[in-house]
PDB file of N, CA and C in Angstrom:
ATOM      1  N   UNK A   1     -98.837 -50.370 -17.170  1.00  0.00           N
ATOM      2  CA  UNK A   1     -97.413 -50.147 -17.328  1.00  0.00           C
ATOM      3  C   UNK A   1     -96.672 -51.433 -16.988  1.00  0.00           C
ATOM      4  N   UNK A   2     -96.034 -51.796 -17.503  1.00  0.00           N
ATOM      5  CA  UNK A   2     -95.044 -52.632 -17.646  1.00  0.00           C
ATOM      6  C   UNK A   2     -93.947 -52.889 -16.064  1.00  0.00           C
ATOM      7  N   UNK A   3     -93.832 -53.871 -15.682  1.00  0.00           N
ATOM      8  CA  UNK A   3     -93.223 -53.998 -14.325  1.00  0.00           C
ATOM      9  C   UNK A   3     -91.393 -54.044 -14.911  1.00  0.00           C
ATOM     10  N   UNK A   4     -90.602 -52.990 -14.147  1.00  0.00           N
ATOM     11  CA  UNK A   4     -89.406 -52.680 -13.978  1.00  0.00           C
ATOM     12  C   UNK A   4     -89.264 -51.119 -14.781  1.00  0.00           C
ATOM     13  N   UNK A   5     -90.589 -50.594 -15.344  1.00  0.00           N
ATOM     14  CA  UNK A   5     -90.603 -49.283 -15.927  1.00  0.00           C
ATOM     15  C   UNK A   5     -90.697 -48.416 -14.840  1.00  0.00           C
ATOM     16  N   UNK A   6     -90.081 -47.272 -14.978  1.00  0.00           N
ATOM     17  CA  UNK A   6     -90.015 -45.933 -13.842  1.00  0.00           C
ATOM     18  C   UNK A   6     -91.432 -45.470 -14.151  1.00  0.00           C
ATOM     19  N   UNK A   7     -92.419 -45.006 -13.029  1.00  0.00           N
ATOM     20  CA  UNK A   7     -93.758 -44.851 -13.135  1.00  0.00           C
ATOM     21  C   UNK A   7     -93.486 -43.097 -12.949  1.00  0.00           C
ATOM     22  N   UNK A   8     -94.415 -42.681 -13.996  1.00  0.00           N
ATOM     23  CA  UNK A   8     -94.516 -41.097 -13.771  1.00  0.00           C
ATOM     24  C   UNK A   8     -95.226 -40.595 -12.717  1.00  0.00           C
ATOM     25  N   UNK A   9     -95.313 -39.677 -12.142  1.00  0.00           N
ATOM     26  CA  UNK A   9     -96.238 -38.872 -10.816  1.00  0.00           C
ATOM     27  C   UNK A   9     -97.322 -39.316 -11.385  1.00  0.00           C
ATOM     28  N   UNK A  10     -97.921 -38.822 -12.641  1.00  0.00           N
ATOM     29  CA  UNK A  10     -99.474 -39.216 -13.043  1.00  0.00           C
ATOM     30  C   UNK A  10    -100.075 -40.675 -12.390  1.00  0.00           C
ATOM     31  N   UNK A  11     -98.789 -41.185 -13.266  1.00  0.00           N
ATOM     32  CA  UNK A  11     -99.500 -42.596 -12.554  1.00  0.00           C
ATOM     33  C   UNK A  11     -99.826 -43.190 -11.268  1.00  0.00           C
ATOM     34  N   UNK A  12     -98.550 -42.731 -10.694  1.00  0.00           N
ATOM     35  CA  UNK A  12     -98.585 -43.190  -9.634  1.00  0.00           C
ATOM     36  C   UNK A  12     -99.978 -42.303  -8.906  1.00  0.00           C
ATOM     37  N   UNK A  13    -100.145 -41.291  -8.992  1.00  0.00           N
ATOM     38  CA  UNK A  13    -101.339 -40.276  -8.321  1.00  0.00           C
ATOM     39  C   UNK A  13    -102.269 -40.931  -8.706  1.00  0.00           C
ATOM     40  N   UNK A  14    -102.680 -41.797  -9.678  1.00  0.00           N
ATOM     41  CA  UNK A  14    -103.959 -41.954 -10.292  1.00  0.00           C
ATOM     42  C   UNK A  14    -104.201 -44.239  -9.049  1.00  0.00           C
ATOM     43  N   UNK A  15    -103.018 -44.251  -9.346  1.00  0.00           N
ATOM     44  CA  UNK A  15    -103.546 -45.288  -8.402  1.00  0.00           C
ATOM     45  C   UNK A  15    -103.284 -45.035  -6.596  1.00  0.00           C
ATOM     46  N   UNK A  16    -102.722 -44.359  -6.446  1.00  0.00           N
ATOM     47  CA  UNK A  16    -102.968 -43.559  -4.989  1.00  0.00           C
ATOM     48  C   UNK A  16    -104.356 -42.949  -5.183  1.00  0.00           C
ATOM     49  N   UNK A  17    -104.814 -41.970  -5.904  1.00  0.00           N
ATOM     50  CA  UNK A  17    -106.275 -41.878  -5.816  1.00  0.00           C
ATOM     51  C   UNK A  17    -107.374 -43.201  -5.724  1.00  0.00           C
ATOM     52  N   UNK A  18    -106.654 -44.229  -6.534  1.00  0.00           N
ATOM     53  CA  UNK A  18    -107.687 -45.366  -6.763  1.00  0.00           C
ATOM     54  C   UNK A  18    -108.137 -45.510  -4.905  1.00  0.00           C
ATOM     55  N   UNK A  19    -106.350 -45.903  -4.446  1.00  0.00           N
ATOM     56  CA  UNK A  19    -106.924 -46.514  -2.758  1.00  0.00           C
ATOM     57  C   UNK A  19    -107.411 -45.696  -1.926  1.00  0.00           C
ATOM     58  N   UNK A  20    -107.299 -44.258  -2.220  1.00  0.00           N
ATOM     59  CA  UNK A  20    -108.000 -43.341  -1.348  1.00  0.00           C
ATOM     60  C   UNK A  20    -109.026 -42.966  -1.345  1.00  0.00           C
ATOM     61  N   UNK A  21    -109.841 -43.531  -2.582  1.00  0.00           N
ATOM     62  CA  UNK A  21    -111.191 -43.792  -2.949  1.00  0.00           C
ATOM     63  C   UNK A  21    -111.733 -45.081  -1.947  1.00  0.00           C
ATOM     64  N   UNK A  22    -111.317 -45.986  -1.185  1.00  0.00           N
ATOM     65  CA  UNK A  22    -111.592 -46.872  -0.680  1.00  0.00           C
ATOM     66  C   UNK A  22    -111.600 -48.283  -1.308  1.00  0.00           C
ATOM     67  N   UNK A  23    -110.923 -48.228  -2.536  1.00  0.00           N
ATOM     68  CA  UNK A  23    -110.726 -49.549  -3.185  1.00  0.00           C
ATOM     69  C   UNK A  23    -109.287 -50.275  -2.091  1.00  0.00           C
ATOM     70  N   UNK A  24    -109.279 -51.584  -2.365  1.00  0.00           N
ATOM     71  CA  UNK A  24    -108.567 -52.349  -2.057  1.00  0.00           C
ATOM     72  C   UNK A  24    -107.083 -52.441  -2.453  1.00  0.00           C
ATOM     73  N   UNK A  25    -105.826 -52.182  -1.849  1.00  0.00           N
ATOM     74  CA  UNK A  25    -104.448 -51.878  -2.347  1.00  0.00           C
ATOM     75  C   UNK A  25    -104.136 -53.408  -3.011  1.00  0.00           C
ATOM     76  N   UNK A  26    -104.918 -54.096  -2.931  1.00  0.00           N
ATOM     77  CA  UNK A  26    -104.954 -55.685  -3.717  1.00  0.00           C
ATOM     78  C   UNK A  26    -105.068 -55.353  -4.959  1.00  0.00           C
ATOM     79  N   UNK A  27    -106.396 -55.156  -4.778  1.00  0.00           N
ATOM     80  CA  UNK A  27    -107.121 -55.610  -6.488  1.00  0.00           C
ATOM     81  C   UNK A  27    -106.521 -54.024  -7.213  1.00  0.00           C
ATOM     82  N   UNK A  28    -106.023 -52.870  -5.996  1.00  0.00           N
ATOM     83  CA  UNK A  28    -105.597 -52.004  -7.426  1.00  0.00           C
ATOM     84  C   UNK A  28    -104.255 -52.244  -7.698  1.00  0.00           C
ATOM     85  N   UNK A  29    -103.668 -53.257  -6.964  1.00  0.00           N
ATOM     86  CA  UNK A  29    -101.876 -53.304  -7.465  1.00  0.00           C
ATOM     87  C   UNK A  29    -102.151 -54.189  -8.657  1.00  0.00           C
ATOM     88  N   UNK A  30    -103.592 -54.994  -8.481  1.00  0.00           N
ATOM     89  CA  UNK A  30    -103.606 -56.236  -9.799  1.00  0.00           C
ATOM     90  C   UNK A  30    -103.915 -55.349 -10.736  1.00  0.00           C
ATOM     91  N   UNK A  31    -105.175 -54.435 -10.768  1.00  0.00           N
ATOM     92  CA  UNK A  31    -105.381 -53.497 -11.920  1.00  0.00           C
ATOM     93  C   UNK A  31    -104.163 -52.924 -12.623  1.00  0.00           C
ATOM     94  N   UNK A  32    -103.345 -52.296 -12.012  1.00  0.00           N
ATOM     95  CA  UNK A  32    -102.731 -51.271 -12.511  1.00  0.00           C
ATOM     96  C   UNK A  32    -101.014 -52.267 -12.413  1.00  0.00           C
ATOM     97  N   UNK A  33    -101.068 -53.525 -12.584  1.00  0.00           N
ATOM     98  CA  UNK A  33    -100.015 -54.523 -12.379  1.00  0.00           C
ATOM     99  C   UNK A  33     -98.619 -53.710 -12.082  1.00  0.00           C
ATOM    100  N   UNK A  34     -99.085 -53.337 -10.389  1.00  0.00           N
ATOM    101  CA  UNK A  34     -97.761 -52.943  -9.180  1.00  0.00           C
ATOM    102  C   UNK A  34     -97.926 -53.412  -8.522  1.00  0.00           C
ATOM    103  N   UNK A  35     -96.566 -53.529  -7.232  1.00  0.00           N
ATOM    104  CA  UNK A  35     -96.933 -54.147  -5.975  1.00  0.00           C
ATOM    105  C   UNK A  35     -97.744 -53.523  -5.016  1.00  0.00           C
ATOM    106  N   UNK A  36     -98.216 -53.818  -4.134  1.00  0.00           N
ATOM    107  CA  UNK A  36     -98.963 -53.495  -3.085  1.00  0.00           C
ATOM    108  C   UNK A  36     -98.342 -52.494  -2.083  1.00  0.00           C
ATOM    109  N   UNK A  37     -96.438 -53.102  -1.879  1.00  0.00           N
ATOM    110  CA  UNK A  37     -95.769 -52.239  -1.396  1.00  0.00           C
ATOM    111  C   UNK A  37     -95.561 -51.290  -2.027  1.00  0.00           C
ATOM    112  N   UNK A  38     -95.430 -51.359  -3.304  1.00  0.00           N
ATOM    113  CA  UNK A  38     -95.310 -49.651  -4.389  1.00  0.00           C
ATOM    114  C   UNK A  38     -96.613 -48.868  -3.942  1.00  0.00           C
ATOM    115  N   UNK A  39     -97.543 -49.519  -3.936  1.00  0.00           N
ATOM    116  CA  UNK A  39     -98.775 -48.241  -3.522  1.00  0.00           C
ATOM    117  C   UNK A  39     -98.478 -47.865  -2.454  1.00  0.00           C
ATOM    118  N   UNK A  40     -98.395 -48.444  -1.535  1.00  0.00           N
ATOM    119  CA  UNK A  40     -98.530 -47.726  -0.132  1.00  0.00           C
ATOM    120  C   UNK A  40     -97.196 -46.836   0.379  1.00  0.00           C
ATOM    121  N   UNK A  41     -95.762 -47.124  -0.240  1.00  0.00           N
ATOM    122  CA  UNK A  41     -95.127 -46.313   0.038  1.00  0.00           C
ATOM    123  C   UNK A  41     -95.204 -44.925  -0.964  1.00  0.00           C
ATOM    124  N   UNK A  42     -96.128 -45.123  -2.277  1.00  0.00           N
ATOM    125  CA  UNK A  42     -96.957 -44.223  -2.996  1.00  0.00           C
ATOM    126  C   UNK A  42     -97.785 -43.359  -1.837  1.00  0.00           C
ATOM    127  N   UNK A  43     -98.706 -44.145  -1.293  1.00  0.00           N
ATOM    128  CA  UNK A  43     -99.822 -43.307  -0.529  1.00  0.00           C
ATOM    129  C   UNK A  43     -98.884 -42.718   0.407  1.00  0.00           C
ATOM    130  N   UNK A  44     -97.746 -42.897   1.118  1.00  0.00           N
ATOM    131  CA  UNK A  44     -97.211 -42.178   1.982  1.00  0.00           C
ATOM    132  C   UNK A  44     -96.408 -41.418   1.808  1.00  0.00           C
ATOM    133  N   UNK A  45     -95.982 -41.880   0.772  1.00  0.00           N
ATOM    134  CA  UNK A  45     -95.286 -39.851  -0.385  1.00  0.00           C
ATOM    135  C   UNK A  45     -96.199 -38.844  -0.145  1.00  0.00           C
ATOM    136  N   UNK A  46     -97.273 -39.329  -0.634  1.00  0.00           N
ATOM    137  CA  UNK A  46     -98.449 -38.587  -0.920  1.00  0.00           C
ATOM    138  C   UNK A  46     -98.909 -37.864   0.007  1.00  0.00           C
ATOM    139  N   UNK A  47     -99.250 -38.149   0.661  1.00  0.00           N
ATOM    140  CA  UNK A  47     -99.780 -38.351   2.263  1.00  0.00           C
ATOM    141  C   UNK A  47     -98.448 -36.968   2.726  1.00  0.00           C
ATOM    142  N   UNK A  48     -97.624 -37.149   2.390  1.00  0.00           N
ATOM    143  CA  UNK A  48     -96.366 -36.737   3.487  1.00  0.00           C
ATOM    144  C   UNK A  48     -95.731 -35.428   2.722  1.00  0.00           C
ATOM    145  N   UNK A  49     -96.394 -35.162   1.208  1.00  0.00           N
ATOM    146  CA  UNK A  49     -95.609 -33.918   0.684  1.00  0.00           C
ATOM    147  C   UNK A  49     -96.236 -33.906  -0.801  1.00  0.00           C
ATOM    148  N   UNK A  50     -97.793 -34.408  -0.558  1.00  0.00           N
ATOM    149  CA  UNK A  50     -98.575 -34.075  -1.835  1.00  0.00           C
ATOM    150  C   UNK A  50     -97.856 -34.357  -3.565  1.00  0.00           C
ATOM    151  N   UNK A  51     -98.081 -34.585  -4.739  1.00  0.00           N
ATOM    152  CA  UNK A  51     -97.588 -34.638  -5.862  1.00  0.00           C
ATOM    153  C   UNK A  51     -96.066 -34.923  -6.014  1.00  0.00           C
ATOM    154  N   UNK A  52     -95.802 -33.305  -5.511  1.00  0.00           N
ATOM    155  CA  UNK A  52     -94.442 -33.238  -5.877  1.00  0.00           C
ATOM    156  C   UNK A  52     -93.545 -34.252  -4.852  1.00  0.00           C
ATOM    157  N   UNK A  53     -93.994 -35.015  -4.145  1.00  0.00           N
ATOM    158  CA  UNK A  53     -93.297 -36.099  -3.452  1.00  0.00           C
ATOM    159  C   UNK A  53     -93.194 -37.383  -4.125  1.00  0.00           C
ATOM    160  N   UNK A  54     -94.124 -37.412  -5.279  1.00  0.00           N
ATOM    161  CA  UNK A  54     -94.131 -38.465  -5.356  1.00  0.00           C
ATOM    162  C   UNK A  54     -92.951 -38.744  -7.148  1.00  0.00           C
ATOM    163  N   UNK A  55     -92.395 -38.022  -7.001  1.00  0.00           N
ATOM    164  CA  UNK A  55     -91.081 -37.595  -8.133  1.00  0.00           C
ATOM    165  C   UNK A  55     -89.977 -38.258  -8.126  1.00  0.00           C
ATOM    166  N   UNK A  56     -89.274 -39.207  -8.405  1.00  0.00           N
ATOM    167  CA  UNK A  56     -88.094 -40.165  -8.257  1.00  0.00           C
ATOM    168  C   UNK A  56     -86.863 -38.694  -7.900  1.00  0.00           C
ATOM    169  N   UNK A  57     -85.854 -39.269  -7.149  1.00  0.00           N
ATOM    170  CA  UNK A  57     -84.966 -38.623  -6.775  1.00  0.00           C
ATOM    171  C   UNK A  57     -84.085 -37.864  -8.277  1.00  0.00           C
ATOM    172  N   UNK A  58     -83.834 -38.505  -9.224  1.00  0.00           N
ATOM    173  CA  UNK A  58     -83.652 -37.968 -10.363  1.00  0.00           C
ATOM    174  C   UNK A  58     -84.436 -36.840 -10.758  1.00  0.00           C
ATOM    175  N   UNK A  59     -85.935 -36.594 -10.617  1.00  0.00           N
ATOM    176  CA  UNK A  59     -86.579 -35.743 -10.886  1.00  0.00           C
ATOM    177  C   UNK A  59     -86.396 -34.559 -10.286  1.00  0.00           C
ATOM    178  N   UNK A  60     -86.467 -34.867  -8.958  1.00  0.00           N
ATOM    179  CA  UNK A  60     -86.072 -33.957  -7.961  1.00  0.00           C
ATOM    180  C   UNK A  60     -84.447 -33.203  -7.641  1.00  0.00           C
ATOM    181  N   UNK A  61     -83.393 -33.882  -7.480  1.00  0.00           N
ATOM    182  CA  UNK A  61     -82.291 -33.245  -8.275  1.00  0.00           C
ATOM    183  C   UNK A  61     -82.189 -32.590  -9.819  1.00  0.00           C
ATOM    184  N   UNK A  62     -82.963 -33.095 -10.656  1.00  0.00           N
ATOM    185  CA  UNK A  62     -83.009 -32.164 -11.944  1.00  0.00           C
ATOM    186  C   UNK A  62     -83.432 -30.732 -11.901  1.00  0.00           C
ATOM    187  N   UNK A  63     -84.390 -30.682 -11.125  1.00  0.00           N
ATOM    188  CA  UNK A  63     -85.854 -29.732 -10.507  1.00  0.00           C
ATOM    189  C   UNK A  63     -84.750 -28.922  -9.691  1.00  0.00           C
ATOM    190  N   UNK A  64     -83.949 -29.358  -8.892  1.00  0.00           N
ATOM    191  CA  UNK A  64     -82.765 -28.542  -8.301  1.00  0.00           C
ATOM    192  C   UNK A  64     -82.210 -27.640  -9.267  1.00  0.00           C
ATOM    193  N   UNK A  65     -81.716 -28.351  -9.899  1.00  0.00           N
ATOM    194  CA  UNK A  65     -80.471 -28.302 -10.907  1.00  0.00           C
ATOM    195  C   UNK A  65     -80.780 -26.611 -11.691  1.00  0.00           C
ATOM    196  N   UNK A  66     -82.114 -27.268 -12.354  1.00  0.00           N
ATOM    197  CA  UNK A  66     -83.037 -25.837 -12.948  1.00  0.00           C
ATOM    198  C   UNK A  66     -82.723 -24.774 -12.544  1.00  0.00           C
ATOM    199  N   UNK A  67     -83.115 -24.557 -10.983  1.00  0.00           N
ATOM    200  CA  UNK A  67     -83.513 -23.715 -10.122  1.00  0.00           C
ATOM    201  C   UNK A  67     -82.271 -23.025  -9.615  1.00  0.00           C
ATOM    202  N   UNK A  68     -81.180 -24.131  -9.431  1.00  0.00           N
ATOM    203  CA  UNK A  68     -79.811 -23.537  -9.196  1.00  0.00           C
ATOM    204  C   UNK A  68     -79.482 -22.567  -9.999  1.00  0.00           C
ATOM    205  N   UNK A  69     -79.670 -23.040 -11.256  1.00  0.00           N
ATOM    206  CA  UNK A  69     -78.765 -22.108 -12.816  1.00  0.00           C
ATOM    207  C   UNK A  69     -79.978 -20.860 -12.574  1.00  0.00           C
ATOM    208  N   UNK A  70     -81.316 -21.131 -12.506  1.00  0.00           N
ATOM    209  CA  UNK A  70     -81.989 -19.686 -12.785  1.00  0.00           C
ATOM    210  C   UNK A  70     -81.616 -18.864 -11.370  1.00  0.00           C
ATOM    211  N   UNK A  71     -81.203 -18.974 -10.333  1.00  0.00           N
ATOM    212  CA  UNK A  71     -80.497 -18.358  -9.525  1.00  0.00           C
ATOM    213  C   UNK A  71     -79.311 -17.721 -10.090  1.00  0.00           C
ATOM    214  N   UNK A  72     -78.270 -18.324 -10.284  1.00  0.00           N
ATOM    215  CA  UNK A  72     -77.342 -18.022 -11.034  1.00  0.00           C
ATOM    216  C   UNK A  72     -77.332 -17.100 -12.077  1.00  0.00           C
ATOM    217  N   UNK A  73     -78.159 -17.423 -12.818  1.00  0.00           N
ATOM    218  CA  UNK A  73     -78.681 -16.046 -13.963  1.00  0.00           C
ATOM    219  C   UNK A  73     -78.768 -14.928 -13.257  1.00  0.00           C
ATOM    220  N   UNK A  74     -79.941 -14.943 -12.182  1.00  0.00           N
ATOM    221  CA  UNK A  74     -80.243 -13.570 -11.379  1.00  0.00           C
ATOM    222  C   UNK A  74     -79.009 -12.865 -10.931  1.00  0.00           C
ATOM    223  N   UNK A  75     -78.161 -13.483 -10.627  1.00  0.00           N
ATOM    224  CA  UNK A  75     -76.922 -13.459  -9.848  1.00  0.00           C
ATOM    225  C   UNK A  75     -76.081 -12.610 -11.125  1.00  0.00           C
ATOM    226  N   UNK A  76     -75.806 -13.647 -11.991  1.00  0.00           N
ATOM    227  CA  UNK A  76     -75.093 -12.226 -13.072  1.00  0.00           C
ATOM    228  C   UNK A  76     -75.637 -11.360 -13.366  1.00  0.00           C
ATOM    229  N   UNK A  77     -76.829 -11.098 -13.830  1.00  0.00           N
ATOM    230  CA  UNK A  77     -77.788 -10.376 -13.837  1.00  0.00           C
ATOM    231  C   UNK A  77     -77.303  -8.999 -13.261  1.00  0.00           C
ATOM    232  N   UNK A  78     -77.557  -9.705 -11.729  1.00  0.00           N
ATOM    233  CA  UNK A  78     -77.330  -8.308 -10.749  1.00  0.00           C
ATOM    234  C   UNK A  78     -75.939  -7.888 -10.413  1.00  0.00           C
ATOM    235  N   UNK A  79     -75.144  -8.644 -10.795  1.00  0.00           N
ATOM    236  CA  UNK A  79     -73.934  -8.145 -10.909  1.00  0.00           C
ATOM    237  C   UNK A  79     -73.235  -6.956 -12.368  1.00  0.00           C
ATOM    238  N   UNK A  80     -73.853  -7.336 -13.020  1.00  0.00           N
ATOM    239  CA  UNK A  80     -73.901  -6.740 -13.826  1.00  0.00           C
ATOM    240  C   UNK A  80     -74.710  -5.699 -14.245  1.00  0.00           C
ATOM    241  N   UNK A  81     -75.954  -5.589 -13.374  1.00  0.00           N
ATOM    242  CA  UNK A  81     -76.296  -3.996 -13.209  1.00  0.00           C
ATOM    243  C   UNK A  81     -75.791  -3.353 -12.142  1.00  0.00           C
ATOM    244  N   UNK A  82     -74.455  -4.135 -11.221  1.00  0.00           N
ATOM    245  CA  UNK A  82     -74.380  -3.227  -9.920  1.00  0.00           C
ATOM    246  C   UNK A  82     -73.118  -2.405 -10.750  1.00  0.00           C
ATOM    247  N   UNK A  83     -72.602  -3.313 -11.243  1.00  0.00           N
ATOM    248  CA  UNK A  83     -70.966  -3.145 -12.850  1.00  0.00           C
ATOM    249  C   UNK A  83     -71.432  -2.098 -13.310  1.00  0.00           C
ATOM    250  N   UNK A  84     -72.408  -1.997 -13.967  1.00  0.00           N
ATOM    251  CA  UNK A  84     -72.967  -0.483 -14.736  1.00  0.00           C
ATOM    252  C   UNK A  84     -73.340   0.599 -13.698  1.00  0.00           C
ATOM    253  N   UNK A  85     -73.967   0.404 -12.726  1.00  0.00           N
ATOM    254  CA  UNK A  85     -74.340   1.605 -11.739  1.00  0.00           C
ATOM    255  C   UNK A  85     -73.130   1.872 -11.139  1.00  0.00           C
ATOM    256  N   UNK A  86     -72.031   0.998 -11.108  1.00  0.00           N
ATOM    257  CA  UNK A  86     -70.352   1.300 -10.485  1.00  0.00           C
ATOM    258  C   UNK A  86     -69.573   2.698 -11.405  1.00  0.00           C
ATOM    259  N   UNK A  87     -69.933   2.406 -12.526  1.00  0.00           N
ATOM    260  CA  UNK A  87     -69.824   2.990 -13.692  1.00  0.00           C
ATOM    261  C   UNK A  87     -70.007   4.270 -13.919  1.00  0.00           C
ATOM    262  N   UNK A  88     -71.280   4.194 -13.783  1.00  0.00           N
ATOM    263  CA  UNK A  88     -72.179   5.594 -13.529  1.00  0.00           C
ATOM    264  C   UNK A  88     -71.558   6.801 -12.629  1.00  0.00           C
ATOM    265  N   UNK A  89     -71.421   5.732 -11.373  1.00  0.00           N
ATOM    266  CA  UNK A  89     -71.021   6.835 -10.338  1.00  0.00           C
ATOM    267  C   UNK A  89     -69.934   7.285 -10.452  1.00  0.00           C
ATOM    268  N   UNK A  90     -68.796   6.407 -11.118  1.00  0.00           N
ATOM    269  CA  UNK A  90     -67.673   6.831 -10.940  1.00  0.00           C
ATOM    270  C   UNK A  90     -67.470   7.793 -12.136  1.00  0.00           C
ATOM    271  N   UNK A  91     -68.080   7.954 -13.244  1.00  0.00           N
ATOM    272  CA  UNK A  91     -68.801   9.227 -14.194  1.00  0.00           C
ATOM    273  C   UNK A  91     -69.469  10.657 -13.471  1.00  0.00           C
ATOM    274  N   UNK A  92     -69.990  10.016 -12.446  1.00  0.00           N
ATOM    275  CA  UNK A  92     -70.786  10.904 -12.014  1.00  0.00           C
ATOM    276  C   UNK A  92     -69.740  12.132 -10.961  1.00  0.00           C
ATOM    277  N   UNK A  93     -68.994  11.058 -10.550  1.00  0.00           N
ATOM    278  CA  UNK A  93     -68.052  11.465  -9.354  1.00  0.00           C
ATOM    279  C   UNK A  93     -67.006  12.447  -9.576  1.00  0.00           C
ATOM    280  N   UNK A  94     -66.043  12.002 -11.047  1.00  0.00           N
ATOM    281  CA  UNK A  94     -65.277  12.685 -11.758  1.00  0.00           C
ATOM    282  C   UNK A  94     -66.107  13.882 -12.079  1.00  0.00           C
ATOM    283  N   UNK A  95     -67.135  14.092 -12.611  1.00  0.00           N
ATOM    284  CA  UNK A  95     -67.644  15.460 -13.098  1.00  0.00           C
ATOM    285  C   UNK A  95     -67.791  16.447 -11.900  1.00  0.00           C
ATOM    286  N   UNK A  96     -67.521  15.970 -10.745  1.00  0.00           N
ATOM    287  CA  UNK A  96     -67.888  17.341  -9.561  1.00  0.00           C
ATOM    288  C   UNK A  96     -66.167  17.909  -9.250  1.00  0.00           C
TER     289      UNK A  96
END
């Protein structure tokens, strides 16, 4: 990969695996042309919150973002079956 490109989790996991295999954070920053400091604050993502740590902050606010709105869905959702069961009763209530 190209130096100043945003590195995907894959990648980055695949040369964090390289050094945790016992290769050298040298010769794999030359392999995989990164710095030495990119791996190791790699290995300590890693290290500190597995995969999903190792996700640029963009990723991770997006990954929010998702999760917010499918909350939100649930949320009308259930408002809108509490709207119909409101409904019901007050059908139900009038008939006695």
């Amino acid at each position: 990969m190209p130096k100043g490109s945003i590195y995907d989790n894959e990648f980055k996991m695949e040369v964090v695996l390289e050094v945790l295999k016992g290769n050298k954070p040298s010769d794999v920053a030359e392999k995989y042309g990164v710095s030495r400091n990119s791996i190791y604050a790699w290995k300590n993502q890693f290290l500190d919150g597995g995969l999903k740590n190792l996700g640029n902050k963009k990723q991770i606010e997006s990954q929010k973002d998702v999760k917010l709105r499918e909350k939100e869905q649930q949320i009308d959702e259930m408002k809108k079956i509490i709207g119909e069961q409101k409904v019901q009763l007050e059908i139900l209530t009038t008939q006695l």
